[in-house]
PDB file of N, CA and C in Angstrom:
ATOM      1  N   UNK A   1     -54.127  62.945 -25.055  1.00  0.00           N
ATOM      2  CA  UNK A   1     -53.915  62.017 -23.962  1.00  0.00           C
ATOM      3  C   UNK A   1     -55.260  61.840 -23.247  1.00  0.00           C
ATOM      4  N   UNK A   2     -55.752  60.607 -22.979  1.00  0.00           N
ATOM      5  CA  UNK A   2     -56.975  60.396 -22.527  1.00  0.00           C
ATOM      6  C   UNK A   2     -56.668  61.430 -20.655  1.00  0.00           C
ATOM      7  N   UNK A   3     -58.121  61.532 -20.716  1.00  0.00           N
ATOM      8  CA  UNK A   3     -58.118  62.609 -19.461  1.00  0.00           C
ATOM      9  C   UNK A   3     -57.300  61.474 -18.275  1.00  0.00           C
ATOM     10  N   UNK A   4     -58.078  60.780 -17.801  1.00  0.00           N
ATOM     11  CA  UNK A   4     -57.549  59.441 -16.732  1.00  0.00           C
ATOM     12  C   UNK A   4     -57.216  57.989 -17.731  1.00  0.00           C
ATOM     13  N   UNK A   5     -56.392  57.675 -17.010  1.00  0.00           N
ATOM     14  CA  UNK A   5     -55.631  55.962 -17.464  1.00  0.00           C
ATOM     15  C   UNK A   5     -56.662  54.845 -16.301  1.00  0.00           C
ATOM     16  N   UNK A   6     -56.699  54.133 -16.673  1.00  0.00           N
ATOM     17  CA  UNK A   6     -57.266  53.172 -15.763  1.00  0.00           C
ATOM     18  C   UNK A   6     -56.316  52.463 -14.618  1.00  0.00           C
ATOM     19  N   UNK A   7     -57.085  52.377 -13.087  1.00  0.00           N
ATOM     20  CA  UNK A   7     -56.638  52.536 -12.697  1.00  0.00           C
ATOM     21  C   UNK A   7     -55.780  50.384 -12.348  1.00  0.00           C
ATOM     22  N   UNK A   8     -54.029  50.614 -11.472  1.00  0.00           N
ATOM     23  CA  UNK A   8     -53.334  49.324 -12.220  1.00  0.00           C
ATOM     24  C   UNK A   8     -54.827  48.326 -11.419  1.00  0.00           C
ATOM     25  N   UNK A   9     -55.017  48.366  -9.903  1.00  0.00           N
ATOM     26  CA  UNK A   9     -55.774  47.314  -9.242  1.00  0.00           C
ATOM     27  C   UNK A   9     -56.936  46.855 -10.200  1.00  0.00           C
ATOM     28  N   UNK A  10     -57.367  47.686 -11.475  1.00  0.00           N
ATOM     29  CA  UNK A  10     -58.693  46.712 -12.271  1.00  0.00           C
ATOM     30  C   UNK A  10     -57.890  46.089 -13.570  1.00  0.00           C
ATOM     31  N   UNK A  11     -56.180  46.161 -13.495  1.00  0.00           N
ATOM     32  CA  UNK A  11     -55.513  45.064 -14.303  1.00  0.00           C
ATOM     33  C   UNK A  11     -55.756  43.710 -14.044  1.00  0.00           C
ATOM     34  N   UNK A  12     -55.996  42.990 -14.831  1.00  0.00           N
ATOM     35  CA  UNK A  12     -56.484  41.280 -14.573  1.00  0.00           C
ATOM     36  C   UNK A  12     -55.392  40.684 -14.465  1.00  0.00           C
ATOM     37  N   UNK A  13     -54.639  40.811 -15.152  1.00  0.00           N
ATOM     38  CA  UNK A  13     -53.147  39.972 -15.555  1.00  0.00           C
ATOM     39  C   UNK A  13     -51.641  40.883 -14.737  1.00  0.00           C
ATOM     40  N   UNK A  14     -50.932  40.222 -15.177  1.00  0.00           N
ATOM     41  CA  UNK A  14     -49.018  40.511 -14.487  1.00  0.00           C
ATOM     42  C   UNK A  14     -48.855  41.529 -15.220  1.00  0.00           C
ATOM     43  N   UNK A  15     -48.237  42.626 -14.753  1.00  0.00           N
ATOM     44  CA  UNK A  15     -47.814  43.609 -15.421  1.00  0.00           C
ATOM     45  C   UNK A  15     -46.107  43.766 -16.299  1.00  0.00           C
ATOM     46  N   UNK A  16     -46.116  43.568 -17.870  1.00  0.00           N
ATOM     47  CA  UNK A  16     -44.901  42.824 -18.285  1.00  0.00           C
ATOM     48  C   UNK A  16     -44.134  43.766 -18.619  1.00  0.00           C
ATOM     49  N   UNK A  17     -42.917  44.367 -18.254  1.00  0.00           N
ATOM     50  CA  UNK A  17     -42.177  45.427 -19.162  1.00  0.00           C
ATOM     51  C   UNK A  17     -40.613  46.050 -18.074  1.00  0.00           C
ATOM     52  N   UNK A  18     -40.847  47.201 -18.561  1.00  0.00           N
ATOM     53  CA  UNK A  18     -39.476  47.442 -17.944  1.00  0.00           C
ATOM     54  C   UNK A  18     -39.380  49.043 -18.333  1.00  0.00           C
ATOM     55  N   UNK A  19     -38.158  49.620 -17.965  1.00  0.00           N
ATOM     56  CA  UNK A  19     -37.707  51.061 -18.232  1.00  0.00           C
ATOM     57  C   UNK A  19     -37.317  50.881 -19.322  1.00  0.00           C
ATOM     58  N   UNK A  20     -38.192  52.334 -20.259  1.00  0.00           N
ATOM     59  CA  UNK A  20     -38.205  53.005 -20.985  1.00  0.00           C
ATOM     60  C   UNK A  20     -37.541  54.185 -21.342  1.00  0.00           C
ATOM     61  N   UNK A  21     -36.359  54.540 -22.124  1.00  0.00           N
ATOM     62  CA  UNK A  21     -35.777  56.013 -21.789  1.00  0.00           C
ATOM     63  C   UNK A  21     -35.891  56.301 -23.395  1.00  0.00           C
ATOM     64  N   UNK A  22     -37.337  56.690 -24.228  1.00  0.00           N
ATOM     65  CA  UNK A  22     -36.908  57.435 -25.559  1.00  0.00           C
ATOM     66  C   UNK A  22     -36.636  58.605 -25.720  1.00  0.00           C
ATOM     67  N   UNK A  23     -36.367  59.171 -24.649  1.00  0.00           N
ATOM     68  CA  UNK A  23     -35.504  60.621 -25.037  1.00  0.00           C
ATOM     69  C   UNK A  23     -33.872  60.732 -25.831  1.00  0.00           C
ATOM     70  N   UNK A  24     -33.357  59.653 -25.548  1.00  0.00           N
ATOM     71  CA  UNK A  24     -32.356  59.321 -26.641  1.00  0.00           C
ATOM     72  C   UNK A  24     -32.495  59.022 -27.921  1.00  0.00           C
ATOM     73  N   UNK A  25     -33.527  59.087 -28.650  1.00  0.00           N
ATOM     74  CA  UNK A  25     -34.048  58.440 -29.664  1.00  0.00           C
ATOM     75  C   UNK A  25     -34.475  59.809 -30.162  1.00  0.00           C
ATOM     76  N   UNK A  26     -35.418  60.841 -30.040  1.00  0.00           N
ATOM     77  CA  UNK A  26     -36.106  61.603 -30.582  1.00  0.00           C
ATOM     78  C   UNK A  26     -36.080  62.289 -31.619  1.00  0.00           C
ATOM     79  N   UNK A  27     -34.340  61.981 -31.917  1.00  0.00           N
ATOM     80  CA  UNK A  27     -34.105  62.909 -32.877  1.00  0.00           C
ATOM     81  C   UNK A  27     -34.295  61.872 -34.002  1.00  0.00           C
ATOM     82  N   UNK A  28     -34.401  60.293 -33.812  1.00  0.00           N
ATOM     83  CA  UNK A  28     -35.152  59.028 -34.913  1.00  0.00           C
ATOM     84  C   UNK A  28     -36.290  59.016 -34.749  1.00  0.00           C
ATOM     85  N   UNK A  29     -37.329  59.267 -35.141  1.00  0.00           N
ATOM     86  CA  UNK A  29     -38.664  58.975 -34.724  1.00  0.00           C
ATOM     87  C   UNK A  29     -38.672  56.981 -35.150  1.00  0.00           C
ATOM     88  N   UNK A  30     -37.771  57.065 -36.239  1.00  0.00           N
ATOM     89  CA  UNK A  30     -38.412  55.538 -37.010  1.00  0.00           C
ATOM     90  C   UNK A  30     -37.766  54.614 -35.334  1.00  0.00           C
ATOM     91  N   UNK A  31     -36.737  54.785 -34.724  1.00  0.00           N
ATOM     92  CA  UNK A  31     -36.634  54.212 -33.752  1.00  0.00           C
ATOM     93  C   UNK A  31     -37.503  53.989 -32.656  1.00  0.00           C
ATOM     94  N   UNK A  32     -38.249  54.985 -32.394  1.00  0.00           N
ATOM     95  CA  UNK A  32     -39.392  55.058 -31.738  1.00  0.00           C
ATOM     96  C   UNK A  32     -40.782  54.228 -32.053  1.00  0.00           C
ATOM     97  N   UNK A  33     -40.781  54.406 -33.103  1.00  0.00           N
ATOM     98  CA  UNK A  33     -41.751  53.442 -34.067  1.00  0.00           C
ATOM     99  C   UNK A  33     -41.542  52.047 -33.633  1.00  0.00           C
ATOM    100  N   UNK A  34     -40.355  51.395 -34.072  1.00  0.00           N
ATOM    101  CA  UNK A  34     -39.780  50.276 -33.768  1.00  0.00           C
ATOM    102  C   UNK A  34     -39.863  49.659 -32.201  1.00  0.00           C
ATOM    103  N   UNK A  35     -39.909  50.612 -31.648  1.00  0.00           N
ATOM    104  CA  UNK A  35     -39.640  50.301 -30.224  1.00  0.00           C
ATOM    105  C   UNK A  35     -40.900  49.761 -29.826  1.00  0.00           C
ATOM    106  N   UNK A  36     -42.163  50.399 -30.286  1.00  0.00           N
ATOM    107  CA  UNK A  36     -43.749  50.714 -29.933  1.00  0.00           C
ATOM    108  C   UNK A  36     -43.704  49.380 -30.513  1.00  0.00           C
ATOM    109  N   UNK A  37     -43.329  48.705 -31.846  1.00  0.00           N
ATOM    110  CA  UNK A  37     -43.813  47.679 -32.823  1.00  0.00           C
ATOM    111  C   UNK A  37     -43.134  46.407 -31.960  1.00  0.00           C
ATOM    112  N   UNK A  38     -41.981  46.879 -31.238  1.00  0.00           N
ATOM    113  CA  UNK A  38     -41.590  45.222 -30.643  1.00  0.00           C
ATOM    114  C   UNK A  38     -42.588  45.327 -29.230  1.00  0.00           C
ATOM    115  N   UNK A  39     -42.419  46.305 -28.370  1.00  0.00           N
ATOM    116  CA  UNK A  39     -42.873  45.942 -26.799  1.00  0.00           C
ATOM    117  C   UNK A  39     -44.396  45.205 -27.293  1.00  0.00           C
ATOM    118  N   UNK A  40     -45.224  45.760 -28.341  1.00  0.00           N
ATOM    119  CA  UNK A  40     -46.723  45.417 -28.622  1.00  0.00           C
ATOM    120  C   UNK A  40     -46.437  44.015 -28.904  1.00  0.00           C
ATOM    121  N   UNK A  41     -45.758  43.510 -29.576  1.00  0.00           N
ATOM    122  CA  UNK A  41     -45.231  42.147 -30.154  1.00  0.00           C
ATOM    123  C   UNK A  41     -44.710  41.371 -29.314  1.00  0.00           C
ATOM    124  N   UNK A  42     -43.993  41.667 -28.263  1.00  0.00           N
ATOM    125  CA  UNK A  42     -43.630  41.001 -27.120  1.00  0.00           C
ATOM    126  C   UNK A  42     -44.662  41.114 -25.595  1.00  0.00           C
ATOM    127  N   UNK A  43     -45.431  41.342 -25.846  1.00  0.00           N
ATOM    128  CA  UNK A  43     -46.712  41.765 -24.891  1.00  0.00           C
ATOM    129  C   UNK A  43     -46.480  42.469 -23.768  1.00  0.00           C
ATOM    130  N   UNK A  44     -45.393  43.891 -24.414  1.00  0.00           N
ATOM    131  CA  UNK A  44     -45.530  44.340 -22.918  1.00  0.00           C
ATOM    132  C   UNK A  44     -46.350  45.516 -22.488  1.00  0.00           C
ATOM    133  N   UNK A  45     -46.847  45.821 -21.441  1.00  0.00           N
ATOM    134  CA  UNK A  45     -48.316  46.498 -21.352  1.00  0.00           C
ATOM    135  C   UNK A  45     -47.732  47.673 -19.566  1.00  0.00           C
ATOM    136  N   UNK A  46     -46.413  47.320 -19.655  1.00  0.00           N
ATOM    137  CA  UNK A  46     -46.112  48.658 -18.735  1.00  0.00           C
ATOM    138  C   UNK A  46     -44.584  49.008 -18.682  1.00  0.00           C
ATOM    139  N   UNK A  47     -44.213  50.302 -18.554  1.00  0.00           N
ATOM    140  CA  UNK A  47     -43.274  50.539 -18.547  1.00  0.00           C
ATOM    141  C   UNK A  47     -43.249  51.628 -17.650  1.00  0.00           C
ATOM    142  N   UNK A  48     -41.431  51.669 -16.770  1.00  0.00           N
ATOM    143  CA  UNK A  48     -41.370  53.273 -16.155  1.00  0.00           C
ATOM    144  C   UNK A  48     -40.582  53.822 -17.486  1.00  0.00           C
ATOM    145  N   UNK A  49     -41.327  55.059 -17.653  1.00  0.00           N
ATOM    146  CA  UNK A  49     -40.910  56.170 -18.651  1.00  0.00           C
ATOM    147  C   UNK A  49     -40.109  57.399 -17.911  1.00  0.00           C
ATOM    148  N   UNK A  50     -38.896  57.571 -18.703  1.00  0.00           N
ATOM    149  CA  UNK A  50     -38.397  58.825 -18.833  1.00  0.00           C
ATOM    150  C   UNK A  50     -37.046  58.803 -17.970  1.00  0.00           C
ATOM    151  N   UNK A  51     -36.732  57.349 -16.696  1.00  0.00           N
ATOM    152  CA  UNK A  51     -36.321  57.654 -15.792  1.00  0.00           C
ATOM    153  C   UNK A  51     -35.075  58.781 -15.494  1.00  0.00           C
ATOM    154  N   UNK A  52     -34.523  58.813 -17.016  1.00  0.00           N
ATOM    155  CA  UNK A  52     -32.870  59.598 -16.480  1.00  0.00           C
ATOM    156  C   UNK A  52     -33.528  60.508 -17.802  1.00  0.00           C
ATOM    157  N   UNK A  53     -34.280  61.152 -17.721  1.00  0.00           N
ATOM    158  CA  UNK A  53     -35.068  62.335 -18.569  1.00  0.00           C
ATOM    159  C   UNK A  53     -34.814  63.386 -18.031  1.00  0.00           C
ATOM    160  N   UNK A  54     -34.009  63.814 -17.215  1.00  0.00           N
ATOM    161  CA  UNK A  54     -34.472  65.089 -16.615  1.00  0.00           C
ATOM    162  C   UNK A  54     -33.942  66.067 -17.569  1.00  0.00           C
ATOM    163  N   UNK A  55     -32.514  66.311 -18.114  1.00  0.00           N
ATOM    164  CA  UNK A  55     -31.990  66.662 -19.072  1.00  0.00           C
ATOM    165  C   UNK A  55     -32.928  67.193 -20.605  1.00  0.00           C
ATOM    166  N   UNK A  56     -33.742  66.153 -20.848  1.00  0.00           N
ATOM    167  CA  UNK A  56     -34.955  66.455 -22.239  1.00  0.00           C
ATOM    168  C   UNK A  56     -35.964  66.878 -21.532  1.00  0.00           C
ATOM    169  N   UNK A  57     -36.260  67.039 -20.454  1.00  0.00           N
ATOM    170  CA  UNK A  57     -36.954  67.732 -19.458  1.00  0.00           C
ATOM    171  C   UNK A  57     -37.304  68.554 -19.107  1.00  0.00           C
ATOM    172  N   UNK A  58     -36.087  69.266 -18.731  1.00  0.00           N
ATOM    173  CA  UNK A  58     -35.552  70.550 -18.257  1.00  0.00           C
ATOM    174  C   UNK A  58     -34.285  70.931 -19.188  1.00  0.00           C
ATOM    175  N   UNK A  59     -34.342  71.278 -20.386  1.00  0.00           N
ATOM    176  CA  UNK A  59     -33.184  71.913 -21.140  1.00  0.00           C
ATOM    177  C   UNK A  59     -32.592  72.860 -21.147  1.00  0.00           C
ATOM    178  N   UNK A  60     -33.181  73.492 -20.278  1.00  0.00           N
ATOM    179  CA  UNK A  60     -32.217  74.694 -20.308  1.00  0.00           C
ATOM    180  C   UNK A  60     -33.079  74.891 -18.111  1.00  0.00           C
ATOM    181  N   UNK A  61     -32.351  75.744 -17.446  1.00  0.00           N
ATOM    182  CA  UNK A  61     -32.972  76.159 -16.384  1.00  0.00           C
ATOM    183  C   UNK A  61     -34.518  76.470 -16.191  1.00  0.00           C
ATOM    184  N   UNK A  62     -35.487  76.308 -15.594  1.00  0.00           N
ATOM    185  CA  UNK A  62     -36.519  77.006 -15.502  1.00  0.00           C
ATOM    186  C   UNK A  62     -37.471  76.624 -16.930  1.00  0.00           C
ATOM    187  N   UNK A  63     -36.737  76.064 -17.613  1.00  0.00           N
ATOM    188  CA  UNK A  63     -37.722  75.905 -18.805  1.00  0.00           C
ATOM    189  C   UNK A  63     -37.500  74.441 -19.341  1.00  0.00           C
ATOM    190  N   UNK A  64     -39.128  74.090 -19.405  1.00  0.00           N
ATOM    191  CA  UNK A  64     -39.608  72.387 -19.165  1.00  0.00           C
ATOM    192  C   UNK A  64     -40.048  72.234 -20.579  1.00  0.00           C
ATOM    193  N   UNK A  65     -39.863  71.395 -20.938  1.00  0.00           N
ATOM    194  CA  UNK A  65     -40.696  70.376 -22.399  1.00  0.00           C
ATOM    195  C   UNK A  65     -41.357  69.359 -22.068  1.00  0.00           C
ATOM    196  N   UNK A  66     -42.449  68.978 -21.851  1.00  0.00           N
ATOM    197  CA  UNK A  66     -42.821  68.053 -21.765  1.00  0.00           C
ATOM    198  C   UNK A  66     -43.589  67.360 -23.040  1.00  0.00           C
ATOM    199  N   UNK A  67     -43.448  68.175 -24.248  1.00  0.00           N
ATOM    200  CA  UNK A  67     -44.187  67.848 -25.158  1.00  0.00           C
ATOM    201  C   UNK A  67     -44.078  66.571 -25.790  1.00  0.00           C
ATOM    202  N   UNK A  68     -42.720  66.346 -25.700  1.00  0.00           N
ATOM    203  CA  UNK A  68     -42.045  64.449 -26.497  1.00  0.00           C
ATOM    204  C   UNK A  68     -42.928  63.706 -25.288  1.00  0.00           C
ATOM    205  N   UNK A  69     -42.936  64.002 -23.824  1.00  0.00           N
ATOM    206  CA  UNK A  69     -43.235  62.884 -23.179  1.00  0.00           C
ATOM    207  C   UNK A  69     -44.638  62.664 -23.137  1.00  0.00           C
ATOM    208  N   UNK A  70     -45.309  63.521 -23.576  1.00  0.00           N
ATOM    209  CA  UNK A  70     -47.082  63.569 -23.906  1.00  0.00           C
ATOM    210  C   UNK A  70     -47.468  62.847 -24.992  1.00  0.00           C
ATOM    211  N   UNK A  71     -46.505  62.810 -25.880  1.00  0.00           N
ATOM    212  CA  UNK A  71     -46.262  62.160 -27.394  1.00  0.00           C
ATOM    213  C   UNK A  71     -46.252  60.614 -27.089  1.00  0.00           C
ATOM    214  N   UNK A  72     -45.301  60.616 -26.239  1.00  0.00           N
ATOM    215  CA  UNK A  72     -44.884  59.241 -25.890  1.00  0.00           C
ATOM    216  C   UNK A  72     -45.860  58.387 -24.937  1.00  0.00           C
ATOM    217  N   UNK A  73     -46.089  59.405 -24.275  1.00  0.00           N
ATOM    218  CA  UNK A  73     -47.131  58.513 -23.282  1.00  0.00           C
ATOM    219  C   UNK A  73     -48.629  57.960 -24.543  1.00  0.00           C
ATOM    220  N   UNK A  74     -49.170  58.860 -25.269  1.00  0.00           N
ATOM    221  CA  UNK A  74     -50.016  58.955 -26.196  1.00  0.00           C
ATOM    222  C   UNK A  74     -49.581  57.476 -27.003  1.00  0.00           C
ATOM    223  N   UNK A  75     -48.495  57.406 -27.404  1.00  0.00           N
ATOM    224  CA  UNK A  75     -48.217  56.581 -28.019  1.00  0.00           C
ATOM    225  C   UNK A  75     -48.528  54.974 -27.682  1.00  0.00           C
ATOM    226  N   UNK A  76     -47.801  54.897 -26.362  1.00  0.00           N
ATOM    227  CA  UNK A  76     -47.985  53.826 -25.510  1.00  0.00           C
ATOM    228  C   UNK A  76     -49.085  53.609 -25.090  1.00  0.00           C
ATOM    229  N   UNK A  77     -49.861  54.293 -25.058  1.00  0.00           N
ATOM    230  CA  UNK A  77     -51.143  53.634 -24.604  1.00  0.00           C
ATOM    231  C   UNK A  77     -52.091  53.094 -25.811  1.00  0.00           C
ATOM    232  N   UNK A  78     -51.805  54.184 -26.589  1.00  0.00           N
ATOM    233  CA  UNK A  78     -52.600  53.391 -28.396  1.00  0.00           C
ATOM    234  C   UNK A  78     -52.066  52.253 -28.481  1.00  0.00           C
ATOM    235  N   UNK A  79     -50.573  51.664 -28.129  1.00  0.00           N
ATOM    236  CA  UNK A  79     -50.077  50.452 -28.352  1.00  0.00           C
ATOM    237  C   UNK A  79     -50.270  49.507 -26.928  1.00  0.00           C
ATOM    238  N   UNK A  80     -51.145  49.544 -26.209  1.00  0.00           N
ATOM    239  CA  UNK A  80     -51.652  48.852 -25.252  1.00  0.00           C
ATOM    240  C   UNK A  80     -50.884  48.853 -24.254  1.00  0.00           C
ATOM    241  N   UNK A  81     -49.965  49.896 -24.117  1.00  0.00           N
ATOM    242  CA  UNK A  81     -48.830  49.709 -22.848  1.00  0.00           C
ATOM    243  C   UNK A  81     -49.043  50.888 -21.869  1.00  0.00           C
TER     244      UNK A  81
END
């Protein structure tokens, strides 16, 4: 994951997209794939991630995963979002 994202105020353009929840998906990766291949294709370049994540989150008490959402964020940004 790049150290810093750039920040939105040096975006030139409208910011196009919507909520994102692939924690339902994880156990498809090819769905995930798909997902990355339309938003890039439909030009969208932001999304809120994870919102009702807390569950793939926090799976058990006291103990966090954040590893899918590092994946994911990684992902989205290689695909311009």
């Amino acid at each position: 994951m790049p150290e810093r994202y750039p920040p939105l105020t040096r975006v030139p353009h409208m910011l196009h997209g919507g909520d994102y929840n692939p924690d339902q998906w994880l156990h498809e990766p090819e769905v995930l794939a798909e997902d990355l291949r339309l938003m890039q294709a439909a030009g969208v370049n932001a999304v809120s991630l994870g919102i009702f994540a807390w569950a793939a989150l926090e799976p058990e008490e006291g103990r966090y995963t954040f590893d899918w959402l590092d994946r994911t964020m990684d992902d989205l940004y290689a695909h311009g979002v």
